[in-house]
C-alpha atoms as a PDB file:
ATOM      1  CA  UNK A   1     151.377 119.401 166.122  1.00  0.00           C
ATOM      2  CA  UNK A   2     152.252 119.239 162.282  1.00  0.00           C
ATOM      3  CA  UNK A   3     150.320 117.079 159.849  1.00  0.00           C
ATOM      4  CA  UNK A   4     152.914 114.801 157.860  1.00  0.00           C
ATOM      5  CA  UNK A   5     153.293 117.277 154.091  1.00  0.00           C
ATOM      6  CA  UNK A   6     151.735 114.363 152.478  1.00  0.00           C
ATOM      7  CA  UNK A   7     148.549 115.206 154.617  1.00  0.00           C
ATOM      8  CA  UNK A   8     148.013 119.392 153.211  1.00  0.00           C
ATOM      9  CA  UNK A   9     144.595 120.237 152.480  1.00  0.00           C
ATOM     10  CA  UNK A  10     143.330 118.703 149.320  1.00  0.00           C
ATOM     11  CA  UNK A  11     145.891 115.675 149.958  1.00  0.00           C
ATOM     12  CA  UNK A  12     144.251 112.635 149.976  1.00  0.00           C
ATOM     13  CA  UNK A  13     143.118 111.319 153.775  1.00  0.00           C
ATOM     14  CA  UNK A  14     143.908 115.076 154.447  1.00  0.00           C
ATOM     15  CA  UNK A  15     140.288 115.563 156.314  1.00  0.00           C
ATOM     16  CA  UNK A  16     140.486 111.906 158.235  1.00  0.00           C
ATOM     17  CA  UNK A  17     143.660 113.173 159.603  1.00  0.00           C
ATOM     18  CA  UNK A  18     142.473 116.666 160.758  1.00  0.00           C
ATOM     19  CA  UNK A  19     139.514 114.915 161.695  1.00  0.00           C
ATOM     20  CA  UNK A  20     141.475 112.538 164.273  1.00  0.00           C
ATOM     21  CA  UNK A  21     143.399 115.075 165.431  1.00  0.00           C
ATOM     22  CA  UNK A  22     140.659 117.639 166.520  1.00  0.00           C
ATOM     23  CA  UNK A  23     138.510 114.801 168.147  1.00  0.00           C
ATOM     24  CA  UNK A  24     142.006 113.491 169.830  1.00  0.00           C
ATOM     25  CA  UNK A  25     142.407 117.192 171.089  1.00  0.00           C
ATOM     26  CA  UNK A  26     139.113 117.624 172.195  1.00  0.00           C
ATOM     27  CA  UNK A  27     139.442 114.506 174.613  1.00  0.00           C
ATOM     28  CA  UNK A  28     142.617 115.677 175.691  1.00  0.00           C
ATOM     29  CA  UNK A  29     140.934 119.388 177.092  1.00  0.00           C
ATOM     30  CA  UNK A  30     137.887 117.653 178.334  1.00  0.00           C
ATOM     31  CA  UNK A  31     140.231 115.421 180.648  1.00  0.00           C
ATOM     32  CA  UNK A  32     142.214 118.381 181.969  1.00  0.00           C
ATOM     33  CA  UNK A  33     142.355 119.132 185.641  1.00  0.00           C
ATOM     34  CA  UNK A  34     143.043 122.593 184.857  1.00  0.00           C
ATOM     35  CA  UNK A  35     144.844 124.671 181.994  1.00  0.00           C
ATOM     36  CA  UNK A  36     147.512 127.313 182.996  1.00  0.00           C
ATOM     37  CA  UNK A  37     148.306 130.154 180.308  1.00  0.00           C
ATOM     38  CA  UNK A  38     151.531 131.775 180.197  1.00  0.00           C
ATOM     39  CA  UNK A  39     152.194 134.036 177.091  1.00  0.00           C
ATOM     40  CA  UNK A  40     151.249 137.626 175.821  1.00  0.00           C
ATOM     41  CA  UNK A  41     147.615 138.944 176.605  1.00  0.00           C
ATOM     42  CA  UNK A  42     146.191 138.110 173.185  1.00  0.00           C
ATOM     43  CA  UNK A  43     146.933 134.672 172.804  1.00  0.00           C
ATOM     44  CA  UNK A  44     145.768 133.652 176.329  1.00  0.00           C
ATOM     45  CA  UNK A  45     142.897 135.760 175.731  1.00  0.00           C
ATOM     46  CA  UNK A  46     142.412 133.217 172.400  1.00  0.00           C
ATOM     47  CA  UNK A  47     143.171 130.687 173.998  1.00  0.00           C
ATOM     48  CA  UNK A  48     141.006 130.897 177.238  1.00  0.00           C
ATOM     49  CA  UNK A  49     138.340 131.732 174.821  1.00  0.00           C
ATOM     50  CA  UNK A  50     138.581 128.231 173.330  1.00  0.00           C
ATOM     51  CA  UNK A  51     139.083 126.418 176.498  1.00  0.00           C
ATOM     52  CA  UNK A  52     135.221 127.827 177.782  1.00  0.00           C
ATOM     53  CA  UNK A  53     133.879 127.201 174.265  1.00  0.00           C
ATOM     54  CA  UNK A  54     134.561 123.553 174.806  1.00  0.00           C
ATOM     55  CA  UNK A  55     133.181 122.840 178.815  1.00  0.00           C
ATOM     56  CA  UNK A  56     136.378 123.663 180.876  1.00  0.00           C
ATOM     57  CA  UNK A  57     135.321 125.692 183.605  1.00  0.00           C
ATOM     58  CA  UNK A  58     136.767 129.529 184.468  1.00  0.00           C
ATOM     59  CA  UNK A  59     137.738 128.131 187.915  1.00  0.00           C
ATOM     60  CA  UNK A  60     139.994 125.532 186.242  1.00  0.00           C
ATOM     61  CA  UNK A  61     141.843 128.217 183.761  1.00  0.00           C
ATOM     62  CA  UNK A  62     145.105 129.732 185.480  1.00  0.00           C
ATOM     63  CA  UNK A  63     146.794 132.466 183.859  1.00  0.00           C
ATOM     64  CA  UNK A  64     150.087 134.181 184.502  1.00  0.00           C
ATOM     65  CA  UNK A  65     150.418 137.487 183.125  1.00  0.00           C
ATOM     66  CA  UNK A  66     153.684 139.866 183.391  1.00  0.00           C
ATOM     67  CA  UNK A  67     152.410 143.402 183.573  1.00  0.00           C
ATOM     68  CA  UNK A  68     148.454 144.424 183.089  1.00  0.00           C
ATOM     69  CA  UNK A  69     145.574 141.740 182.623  1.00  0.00           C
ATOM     70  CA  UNK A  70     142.490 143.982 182.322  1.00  0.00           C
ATOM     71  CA  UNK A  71     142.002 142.826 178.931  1.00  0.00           C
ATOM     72  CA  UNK A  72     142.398 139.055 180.039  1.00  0.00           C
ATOM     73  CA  UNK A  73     140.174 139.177 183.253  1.00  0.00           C
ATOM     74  CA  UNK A  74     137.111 140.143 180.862  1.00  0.00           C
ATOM     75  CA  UNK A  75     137.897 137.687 178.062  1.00  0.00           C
END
């Protein structure tokens, strides 16, 4: 999601608009049945991370890794 290049940081409205979007985002996660992760090791990791910090449960995270995911089993 890009914010229109009228709406950069310092822009005027600028924090309104990143405001809307976080709280729109955080609705959005909260209403998920679950959250599959497909990608390299890191960014799940990151992104798994985030999912937890705001309420969605382990048991509703699915991940799909291709090749080793000790590092994303412990994340």
């Amino acid at each position: 999601m890009r914010l229109h290049p009228s709406q950069r940081a310092g822009a005027p409205g600028y924090s309104l608009a990143r405001q809307w979007i976080l709280d729109l985002l955080k609705e959005l996660v909260a209403s998920l049945p679950s959250a599959s992760l497909c990608g390299p090791v890191p960014f799940m990791a990151a992104v798994k991370a985030a999912l937890l910090k705001r309420g969605v449960a382990a048991e509703r995270i699915r991940y799909e890794v291709f090749g080793p995911d000790r590092e994303l089993a412990t994340a």
